[in-house]
N, C-alpha and C. Protein backbone atom coordinates (compact mmCIF):
# COMPACT_ATOMS: atom_id res chain seq x y z
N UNK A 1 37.55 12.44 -95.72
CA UNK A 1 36.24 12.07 -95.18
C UNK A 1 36.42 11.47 -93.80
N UNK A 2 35.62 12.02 -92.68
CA UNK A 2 35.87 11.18 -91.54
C UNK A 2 35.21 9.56 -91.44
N UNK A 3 36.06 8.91 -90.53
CA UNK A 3 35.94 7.74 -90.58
C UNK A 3 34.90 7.14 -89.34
N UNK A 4 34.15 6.33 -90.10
CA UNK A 4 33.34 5.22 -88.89
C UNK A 4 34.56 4.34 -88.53
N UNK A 5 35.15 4.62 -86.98
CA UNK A 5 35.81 3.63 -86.32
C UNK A 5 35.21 2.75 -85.93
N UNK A 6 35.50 1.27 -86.16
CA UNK A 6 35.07 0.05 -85.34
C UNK A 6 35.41 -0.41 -84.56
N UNK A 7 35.32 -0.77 -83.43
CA UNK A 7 36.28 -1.35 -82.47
C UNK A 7 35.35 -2.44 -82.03
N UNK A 8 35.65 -3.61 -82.33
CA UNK A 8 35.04 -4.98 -81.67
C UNK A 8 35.94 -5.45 -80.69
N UNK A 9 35.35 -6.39 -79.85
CA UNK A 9 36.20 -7.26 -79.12
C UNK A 9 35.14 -7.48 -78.42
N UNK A 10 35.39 -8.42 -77.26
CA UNK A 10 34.75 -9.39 -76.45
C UNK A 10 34.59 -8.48 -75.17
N UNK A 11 34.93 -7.47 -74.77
CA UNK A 11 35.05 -6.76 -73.57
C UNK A 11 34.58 -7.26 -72.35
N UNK A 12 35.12 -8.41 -71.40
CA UNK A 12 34.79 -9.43 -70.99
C UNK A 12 35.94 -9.14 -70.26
N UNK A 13 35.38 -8.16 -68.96
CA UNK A 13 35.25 -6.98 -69.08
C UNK A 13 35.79 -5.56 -69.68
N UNK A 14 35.14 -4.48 -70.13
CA UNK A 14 35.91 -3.39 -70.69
C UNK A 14 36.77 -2.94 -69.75
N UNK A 15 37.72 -2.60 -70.09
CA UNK A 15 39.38 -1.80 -69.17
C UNK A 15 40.06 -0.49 -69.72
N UNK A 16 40.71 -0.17 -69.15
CA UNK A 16 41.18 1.23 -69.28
C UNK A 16 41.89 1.43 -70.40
N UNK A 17 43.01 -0.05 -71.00
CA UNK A 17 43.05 0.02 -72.43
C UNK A 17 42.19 0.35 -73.03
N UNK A 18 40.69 -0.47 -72.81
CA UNK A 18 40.12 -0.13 -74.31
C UNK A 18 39.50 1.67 -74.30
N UNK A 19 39.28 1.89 -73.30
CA UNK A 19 38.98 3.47 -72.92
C UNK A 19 39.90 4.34 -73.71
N UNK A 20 41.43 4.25 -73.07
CA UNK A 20 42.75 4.66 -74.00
C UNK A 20 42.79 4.64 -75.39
N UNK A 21 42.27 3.36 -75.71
CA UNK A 21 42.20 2.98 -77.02
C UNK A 21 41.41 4.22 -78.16
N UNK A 22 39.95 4.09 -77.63
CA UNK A 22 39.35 4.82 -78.11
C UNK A 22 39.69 6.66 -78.02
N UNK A 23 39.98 6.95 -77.16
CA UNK A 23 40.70 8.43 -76.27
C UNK A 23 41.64 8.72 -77.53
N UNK A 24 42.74 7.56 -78.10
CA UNK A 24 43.80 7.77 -79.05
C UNK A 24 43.52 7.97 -80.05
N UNK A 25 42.46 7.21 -80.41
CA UNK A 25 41.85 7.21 -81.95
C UNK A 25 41.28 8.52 -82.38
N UNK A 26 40.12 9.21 -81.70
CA UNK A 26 39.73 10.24 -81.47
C UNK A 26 40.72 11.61 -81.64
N UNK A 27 41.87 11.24 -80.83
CA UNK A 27 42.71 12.44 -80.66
C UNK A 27 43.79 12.62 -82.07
N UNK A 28 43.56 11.15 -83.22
CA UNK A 28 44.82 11.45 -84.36
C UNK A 28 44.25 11.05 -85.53
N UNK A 29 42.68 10.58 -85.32
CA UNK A 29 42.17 10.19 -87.11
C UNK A 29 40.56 11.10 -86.63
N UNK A 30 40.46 11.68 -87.65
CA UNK A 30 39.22 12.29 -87.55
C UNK A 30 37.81 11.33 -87.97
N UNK A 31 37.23 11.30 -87.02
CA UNK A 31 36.06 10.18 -86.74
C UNK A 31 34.67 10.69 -86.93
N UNK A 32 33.85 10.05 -87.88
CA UNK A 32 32.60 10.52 -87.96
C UNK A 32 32.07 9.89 -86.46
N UNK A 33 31.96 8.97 -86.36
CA UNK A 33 31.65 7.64 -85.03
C UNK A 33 32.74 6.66 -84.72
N UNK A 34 32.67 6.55 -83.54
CA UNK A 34 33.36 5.22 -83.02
C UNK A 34 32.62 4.86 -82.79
N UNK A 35 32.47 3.12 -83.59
CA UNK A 35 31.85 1.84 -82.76
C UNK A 35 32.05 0.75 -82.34
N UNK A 36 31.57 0.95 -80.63
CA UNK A 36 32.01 0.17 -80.02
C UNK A 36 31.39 -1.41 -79.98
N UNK A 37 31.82 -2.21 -80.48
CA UNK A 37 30.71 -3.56 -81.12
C UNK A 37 30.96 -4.46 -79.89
N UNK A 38 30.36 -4.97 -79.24
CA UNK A 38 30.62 -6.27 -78.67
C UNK A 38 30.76 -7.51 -78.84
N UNK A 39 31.58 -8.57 -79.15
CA UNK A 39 31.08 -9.51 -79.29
C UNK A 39 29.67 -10.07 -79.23
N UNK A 40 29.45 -11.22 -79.57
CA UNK A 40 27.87 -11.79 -79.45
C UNK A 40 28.08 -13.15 -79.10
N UNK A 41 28.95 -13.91 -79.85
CA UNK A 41 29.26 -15.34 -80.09
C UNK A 41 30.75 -15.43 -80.28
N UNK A 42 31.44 -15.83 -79.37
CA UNK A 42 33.17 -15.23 -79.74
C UNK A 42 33.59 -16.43 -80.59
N UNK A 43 34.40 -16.32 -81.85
CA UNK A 43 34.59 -16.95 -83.38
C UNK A 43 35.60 -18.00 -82.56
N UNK A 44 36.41 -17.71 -81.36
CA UNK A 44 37.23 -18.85 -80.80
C UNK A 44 36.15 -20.01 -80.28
N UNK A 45 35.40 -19.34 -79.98
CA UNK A 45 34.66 -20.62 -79.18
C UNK A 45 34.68 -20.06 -77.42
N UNK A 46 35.49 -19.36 -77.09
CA UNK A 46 35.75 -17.90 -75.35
C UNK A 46 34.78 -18.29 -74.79
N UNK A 47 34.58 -18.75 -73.53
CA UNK A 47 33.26 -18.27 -72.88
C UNK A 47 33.29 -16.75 -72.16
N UNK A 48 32.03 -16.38 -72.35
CA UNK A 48 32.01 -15.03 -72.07
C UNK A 48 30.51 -15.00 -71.46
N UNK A 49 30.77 -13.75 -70.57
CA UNK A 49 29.86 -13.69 -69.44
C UNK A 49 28.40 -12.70 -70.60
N UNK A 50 27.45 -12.90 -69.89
CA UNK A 50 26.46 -12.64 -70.85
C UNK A 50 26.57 -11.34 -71.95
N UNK A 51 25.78 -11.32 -72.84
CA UNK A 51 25.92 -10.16 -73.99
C UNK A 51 25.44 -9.05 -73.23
N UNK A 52 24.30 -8.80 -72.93
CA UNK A 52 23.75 -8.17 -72.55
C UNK A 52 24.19 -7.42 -70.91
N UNK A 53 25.29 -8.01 -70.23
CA UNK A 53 25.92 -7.43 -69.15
C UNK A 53 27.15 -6.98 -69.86
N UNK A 54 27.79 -7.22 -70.51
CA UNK A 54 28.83 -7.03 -71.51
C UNK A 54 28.47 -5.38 -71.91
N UNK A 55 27.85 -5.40 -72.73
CA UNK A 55 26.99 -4.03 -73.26
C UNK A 55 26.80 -3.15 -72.42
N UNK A 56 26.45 -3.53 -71.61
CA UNK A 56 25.94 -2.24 -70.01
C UNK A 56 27.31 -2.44 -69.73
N UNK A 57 28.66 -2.87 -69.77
CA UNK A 57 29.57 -2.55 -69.16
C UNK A 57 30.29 -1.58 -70.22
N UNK A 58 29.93 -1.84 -71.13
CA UNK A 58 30.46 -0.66 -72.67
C UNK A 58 30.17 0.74 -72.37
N UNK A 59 28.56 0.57 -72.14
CA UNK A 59 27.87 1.70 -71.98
C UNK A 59 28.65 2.31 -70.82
N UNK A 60 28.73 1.58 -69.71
CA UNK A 60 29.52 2.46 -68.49
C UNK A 60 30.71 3.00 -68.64
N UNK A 61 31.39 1.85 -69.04
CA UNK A 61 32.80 2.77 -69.78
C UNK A 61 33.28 3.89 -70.43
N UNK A 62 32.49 3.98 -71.39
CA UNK A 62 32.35 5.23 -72.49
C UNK A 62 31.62 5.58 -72.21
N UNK A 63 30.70 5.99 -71.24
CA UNK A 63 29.54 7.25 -71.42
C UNK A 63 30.32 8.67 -71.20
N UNK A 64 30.10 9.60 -71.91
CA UNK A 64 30.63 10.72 -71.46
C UNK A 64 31.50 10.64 -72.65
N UNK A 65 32.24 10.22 -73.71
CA UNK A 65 33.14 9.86 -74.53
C UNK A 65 32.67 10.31 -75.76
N UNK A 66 32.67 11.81 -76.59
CA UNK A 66 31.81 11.97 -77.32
C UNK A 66 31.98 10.86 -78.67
N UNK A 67 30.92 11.39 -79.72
CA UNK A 67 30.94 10.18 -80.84
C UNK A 67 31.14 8.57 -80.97
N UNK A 68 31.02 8.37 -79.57
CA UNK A 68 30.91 7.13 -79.40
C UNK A 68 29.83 6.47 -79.29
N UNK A 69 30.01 4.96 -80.05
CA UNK A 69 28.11 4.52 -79.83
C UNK A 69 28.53 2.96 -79.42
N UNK A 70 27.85 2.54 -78.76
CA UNK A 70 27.71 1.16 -78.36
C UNK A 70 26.75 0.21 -79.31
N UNK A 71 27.17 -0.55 -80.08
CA UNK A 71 26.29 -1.14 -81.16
C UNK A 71 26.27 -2.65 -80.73
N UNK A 72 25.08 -2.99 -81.32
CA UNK A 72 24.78 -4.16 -81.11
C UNK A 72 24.80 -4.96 -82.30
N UNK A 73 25.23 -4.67 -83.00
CA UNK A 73 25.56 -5.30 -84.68
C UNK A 73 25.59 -6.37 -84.92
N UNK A 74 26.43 -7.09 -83.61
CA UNK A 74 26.95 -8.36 -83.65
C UNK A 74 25.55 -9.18 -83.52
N UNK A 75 25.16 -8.90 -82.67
CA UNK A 75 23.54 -9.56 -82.13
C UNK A 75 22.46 -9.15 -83.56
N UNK A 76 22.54 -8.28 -83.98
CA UNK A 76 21.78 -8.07 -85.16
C UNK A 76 22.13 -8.96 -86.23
N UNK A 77 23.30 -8.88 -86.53
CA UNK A 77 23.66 -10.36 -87.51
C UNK A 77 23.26 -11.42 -87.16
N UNK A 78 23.37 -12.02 -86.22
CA UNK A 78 22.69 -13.42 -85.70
C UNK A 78 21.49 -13.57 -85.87
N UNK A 79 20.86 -12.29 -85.89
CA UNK A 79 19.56 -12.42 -85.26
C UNK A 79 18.89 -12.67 -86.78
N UNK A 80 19.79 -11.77 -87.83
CA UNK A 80 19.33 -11.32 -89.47
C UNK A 80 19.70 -12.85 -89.80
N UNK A 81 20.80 -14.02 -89.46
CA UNK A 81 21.10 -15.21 -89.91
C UNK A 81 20.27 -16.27 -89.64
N UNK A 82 19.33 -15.81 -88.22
CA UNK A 82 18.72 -17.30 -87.92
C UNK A 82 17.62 -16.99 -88.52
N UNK A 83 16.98 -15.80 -88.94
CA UNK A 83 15.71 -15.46 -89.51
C UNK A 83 15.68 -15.82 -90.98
N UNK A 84 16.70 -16.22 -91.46
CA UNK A 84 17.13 -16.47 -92.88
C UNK A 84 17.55 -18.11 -92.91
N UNK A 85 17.55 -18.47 -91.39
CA UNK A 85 17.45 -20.30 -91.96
C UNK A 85 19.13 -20.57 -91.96
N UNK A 86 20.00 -19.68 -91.93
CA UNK A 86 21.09 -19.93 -91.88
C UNK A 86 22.50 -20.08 -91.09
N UNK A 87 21.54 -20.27 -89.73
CA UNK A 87 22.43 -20.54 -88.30
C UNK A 87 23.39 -19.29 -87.80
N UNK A 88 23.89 -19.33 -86.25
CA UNK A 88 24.01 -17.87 -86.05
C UNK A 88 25.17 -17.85 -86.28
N UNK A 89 26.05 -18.36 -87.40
CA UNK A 89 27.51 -17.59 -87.83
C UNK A 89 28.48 -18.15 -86.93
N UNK A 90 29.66 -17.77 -87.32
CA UNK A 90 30.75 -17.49 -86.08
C UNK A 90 31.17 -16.32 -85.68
N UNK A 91 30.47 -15.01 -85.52
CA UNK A 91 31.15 -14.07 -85.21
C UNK A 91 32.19 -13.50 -85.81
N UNK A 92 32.54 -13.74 -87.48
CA UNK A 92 33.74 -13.57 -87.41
C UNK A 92 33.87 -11.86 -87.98
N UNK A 93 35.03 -11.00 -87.72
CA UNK A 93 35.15 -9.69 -88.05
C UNK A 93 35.09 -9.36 -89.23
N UNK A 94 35.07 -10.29 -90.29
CA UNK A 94 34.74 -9.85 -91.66
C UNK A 94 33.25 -9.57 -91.54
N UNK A 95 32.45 -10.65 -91.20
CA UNK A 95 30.90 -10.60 -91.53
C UNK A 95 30.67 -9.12 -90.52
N UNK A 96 31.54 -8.62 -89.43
CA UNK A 96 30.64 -7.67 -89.51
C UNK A 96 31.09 -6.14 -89.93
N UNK A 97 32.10 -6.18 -90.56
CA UNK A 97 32.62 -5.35 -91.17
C UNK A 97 31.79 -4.94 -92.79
N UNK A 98 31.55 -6.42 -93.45
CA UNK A 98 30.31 -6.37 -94.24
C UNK A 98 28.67 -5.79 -94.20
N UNK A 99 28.49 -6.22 -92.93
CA UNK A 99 27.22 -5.78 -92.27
C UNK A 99 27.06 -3.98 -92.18
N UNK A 100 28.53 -4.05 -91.25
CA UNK A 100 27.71 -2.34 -91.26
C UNK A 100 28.16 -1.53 -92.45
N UNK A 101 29.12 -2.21 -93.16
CA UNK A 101 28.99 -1.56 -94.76
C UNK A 101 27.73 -0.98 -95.65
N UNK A 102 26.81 -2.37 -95.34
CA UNK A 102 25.53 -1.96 -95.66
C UNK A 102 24.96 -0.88 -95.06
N UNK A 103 25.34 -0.98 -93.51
CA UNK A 103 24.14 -0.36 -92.84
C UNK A 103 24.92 1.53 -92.81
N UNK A 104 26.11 1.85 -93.40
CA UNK A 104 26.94 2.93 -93.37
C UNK A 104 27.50 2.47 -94.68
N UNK A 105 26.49 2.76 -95.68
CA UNK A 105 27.30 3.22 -97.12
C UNK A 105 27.91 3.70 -97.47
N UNK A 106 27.85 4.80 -96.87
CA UNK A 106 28.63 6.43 -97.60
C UNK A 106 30.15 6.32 -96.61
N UNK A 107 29.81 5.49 -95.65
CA UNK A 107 31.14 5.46 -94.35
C UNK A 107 32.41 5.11 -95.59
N UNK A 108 33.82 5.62 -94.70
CA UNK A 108 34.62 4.81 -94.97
C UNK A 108 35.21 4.15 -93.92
N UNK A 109 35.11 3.14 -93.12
CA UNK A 109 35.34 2.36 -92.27
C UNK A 109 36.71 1.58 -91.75
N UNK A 110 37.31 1.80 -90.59
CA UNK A 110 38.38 1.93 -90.12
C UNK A 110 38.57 0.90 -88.85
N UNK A 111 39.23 -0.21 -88.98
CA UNK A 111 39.23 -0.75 -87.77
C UNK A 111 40.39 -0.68 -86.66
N UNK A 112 39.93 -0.48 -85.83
CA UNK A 112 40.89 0.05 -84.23
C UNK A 112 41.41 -1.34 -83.71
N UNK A 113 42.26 -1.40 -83.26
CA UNK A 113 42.78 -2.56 -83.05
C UNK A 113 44.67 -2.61 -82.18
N UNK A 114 44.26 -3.41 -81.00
CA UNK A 114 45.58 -3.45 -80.55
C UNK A 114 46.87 -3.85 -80.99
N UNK A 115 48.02 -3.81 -81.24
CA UNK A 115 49.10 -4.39 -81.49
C UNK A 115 49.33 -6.44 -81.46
N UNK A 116 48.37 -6.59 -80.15
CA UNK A 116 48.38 -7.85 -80.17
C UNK A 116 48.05 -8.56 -80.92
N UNK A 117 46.82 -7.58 -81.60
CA UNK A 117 46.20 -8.64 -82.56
C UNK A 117 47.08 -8.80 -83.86
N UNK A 118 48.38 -8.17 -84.32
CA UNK A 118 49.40 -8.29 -85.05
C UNK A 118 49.70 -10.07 -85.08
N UNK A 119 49.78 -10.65 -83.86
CA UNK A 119 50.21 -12.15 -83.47
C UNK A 119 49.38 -12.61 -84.08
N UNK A 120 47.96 -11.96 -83.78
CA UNK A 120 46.35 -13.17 -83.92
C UNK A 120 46.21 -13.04 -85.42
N UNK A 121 46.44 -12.53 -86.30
CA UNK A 121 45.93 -11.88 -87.62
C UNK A 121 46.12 -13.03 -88.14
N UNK A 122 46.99 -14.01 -88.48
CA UNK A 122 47.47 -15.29 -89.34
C UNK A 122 45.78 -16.59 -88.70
N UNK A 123 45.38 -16.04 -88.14
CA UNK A 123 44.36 -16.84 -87.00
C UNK A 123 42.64 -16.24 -87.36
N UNK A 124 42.93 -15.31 -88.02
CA UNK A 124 41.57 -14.67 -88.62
C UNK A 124 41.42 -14.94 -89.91
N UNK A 125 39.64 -14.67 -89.80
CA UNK A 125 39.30 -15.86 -91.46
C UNK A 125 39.56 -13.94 -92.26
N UNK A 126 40.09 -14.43 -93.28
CA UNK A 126 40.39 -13.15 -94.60
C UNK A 126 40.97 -12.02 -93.75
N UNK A 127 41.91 -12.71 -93.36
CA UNK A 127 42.87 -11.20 -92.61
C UNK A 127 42.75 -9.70 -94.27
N UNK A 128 43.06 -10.53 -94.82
CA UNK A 128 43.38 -9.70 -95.80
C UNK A 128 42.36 -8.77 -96.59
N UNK A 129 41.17 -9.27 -96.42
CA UNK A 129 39.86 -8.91 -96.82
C UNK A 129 39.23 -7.97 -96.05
N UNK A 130 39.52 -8.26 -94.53
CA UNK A 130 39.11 -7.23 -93.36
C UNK A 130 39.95 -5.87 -94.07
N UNK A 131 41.75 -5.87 -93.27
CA UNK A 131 42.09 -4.75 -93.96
C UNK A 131 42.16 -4.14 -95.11
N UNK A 132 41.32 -4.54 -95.82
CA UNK A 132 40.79 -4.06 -97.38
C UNK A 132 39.54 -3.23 -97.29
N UNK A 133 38.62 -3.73 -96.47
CA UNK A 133 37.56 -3.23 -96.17
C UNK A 133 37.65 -2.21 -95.18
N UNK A 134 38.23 -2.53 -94.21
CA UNK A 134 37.99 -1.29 -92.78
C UNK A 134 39.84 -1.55 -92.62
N UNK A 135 41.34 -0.64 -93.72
CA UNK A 135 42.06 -0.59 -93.22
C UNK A 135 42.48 -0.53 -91.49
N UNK A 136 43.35 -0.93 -91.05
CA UNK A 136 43.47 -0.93 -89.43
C UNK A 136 44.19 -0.07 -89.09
N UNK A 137 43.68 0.51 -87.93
CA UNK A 137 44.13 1.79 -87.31
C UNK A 137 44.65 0.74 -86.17
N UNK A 138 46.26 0.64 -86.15
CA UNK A 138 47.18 -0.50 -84.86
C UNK A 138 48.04 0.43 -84.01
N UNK A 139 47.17 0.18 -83.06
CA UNK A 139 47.74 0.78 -81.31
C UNK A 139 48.73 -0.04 -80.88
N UNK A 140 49.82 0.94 -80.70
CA UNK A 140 51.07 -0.23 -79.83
C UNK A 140 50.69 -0.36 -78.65
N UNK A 141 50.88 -1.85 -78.17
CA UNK A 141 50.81 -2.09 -76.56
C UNK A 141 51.59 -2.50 -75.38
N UNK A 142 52.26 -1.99 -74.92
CA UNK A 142 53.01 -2.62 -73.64
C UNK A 142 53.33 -3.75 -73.52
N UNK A 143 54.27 -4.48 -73.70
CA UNK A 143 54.24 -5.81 -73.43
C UNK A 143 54.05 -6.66 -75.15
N UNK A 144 53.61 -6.45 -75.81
CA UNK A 144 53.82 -7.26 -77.11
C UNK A 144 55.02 -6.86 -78.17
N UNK A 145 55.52 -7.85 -78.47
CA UNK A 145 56.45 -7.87 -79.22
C UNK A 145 56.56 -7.95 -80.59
N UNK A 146 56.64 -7.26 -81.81
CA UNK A 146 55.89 -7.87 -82.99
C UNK A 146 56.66 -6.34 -83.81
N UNK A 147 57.06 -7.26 -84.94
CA UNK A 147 58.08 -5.85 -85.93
C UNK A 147 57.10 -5.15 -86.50
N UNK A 148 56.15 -5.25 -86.73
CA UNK A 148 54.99 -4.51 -87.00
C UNK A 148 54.31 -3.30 -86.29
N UNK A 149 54.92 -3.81 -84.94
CA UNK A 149 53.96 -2.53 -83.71
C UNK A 149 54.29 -1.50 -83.78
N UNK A 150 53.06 -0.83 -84.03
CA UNK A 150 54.09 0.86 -83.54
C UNK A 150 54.61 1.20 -81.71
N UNK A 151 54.91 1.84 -81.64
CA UNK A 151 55.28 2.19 -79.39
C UNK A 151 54.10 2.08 -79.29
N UNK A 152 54.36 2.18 -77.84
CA UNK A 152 52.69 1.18 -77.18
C UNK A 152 52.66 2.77 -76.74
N UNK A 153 51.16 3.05 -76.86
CA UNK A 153 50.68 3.87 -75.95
C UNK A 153 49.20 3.37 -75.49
N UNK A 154 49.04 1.99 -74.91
CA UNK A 154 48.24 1.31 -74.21
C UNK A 154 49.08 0.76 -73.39
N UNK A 155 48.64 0.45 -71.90
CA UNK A 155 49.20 -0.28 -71.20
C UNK A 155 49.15 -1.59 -71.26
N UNK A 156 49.95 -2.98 -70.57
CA UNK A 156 49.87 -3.77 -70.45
C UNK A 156 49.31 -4.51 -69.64
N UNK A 157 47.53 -4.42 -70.36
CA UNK A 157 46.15 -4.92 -69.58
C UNK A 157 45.64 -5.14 -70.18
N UNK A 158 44.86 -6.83 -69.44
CA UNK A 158 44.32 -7.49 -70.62
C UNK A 158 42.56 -7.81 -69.63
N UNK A 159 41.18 -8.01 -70.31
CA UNK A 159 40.41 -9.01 -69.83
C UNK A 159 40.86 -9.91 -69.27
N UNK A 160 41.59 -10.84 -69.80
CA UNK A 160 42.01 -12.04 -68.75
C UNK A 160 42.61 -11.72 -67.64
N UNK A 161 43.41 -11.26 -67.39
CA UNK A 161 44.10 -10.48 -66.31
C UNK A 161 43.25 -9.95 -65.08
N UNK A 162 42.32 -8.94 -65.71
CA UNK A 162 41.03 -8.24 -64.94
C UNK A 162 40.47 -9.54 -64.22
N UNK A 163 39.71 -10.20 -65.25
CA UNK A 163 39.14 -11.70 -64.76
C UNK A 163 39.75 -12.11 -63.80
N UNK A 164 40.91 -12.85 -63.36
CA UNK A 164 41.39 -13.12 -63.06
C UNK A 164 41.58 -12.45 -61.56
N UNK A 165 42.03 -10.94 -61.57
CA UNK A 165 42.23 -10.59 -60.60
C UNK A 165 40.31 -10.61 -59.43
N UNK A 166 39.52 -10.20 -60.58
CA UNK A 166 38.00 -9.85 -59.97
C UNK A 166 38.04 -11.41 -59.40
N UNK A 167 38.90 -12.68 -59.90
CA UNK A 167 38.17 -14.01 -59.36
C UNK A 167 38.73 -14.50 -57.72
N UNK A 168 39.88 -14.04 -58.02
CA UNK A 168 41.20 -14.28 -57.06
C UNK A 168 41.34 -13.09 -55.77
N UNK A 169 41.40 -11.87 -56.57
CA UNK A 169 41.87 -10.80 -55.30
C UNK A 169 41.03 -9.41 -55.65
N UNK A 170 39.63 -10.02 -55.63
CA UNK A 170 38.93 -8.62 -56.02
C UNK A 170 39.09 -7.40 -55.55
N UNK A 171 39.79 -7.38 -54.46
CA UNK A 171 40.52 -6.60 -53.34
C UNK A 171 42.43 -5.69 -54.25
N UNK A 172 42.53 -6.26 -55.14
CA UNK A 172 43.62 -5.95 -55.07
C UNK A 172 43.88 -4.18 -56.36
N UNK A 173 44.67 -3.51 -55.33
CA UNK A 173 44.64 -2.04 -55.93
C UNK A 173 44.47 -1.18 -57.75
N UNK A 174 45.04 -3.08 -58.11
CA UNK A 174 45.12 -2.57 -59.35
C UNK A 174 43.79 -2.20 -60.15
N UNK A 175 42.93 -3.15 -59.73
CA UNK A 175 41.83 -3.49 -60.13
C UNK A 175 41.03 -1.64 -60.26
N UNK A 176 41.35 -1.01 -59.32
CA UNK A 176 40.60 0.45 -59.39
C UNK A 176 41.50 1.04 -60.16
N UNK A 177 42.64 0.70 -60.60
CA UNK A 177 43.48 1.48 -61.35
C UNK A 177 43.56 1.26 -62.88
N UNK A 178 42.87 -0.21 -63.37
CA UNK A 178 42.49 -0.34 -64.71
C UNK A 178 41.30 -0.51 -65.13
N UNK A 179 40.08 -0.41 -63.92
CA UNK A 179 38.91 -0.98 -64.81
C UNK A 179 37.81 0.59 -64.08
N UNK A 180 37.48 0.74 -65.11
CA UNK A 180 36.23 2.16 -64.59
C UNK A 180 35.59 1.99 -63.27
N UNK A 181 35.46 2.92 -62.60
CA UNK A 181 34.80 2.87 -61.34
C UNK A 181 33.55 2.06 -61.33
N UNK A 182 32.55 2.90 -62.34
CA UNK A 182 30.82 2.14 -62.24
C UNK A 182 30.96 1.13 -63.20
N UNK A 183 32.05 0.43 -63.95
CA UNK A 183 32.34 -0.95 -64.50
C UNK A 183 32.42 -1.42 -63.31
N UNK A 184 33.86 -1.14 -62.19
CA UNK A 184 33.54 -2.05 -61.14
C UNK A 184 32.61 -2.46 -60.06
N UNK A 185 31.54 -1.56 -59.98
CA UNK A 185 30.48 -1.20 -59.06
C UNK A 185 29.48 -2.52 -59.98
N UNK A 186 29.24 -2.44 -61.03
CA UNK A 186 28.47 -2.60 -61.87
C UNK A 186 28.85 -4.58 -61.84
N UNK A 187 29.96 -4.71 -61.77
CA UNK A 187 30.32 -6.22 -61.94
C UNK A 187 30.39 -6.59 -60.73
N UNK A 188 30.59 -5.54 -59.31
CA UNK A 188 30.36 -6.46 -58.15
C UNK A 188 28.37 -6.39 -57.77
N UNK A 189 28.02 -5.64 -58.13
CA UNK A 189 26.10 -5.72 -57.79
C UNK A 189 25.94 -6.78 -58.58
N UNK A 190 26.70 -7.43 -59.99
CA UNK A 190 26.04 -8.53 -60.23
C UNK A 190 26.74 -9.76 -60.02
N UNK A 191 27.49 -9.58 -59.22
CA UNK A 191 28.30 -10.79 -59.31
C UNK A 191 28.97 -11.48 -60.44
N UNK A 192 29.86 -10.55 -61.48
CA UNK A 192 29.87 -10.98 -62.50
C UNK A 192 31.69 -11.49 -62.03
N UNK A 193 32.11 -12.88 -62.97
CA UNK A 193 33.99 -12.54 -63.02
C UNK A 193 34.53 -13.85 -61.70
N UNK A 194 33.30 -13.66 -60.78
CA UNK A 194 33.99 -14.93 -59.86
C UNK A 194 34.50 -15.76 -59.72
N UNK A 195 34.98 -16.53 -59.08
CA UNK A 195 35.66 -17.81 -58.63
C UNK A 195 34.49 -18.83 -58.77
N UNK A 196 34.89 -19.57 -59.33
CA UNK A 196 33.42 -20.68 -59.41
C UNK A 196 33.63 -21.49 -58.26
C-alpha cells in the first residue's frame, strides 16, 4: 500500500536538504502523499519566524514537486485544542501523527526524517509510540555521527546555519546554493532572518 509521508519540522527557513529530502523519499518508497507539516508552536520552546511566512516558504520550495502537499495540521490541532478548552498543546510529533491518523484512516503513515534526529529521539515525548505509528523512513546526513545512520545522501545544511548566514552575510554564495531561489527572493521582500 502506498504510504502518506510526513515530514514535519520547523522549516525556519526551508533548504535544499529538506527539498533532497523529499526528492529521496519519492524516488525509493512508493508514496500516496508527502506531507509537508510545519511546525505551529515548536515543542522546544525555538523561536520561529511567523507560521504563516513559514508555509509560503514550503509552498515555494516544493511547488512543482509532484504529490506533495503543504498541510497545516499543526495549526488545525491547536486550533481543534483551544476550541475544546484544552490549551494549544506542545506541538509534539506524536499528537500529530494521531491527528492525521484520523484525518487518513485507510493511510499507512510513514515518517521522513533526518539522521540527526537519531541524537534528538531520547528528547521526544513516546519516541517509541511515534515509530509505531508512522515507522521512520531515516535519511543519512553529512556531518552526523550516529551507529544508526544510514550514508548521508543530504548535505550538511541546517536552518540555523541559513539563519545565520541570511543575518550576518546575506551576500554570501552559499546562500544561492542551499536555499531555493523564490525562498530567497521571498525572505528578502519580507525581511525575514535579520540581524536584530
Amino acid at each position: 500500500m502506498p504510504a502518506t509521508i510526513v515530514f514535519g519540522g520547523s522549516f525556519n527557513p526551508p533548504h535544499l536538504a529538506h527539498l533532497l529530502a523529499v526528492v529521496v523519499a519519492q524516488a525509493t518508497i512508493e508514496t500516496a502523499r508527502i506531507l509537508v507539516v510545519p511546525t505551529f508552536r515548536h515543542p522546544f520552546g525555538k523561536a520561529l519566524a511567523p507560521f504563516e511566512e513559514r508555509l509560503a516558504l514550503c509552498e515555494l520550495a516544493f511547488e512543482g514537486v509532484a504529490n506533495v502537499e503543504i498541510s497545516r495540521a499543526e495549526e488545525e490541532i491547536v486550533t481543534q485544542r483551544l476550541s475544546e478548552g484544552r490549551g494549544p498543546g506542545e506541538g509534539r510529533t506524536l499528537d500529530l501523527l494521531e491527528f492525521l491518523q484520523t484525518k487518513y484512516p485507510n493511510d499507512s503513515l510513514r515518517l521522513l526524517v533526518g539522521a540527526d534526529i537519531l541524537v534528538e529521539a531520547p528528547k521526544w515525548h513516546r519516541w517509541g509510540d511515534v515509530c509505531a505509528l508512522a515507522p521512520p523512513i531515516v535519511l543519512g546526513r553529512a556531518g552526523v555521527d550516529h551507529a544508526d545512520a544510514p550514508p548521508p545522501v543530504l548535505p550538511e545544511v541546517s536552518s540555523t546555519l541559513v539563519r545565520a548566514l541570511l543575518a550576518a552575510a546575506p551576500d554570501d554564495p552559499r546562500l544561492t546554493a542551499w536555499v531555493p531561489r523564490k525562498v530567497l527572493a521571498r525572505i528578502a521582500d519580507r525581511a525575514l532572518y535579520q540581524a536584530p
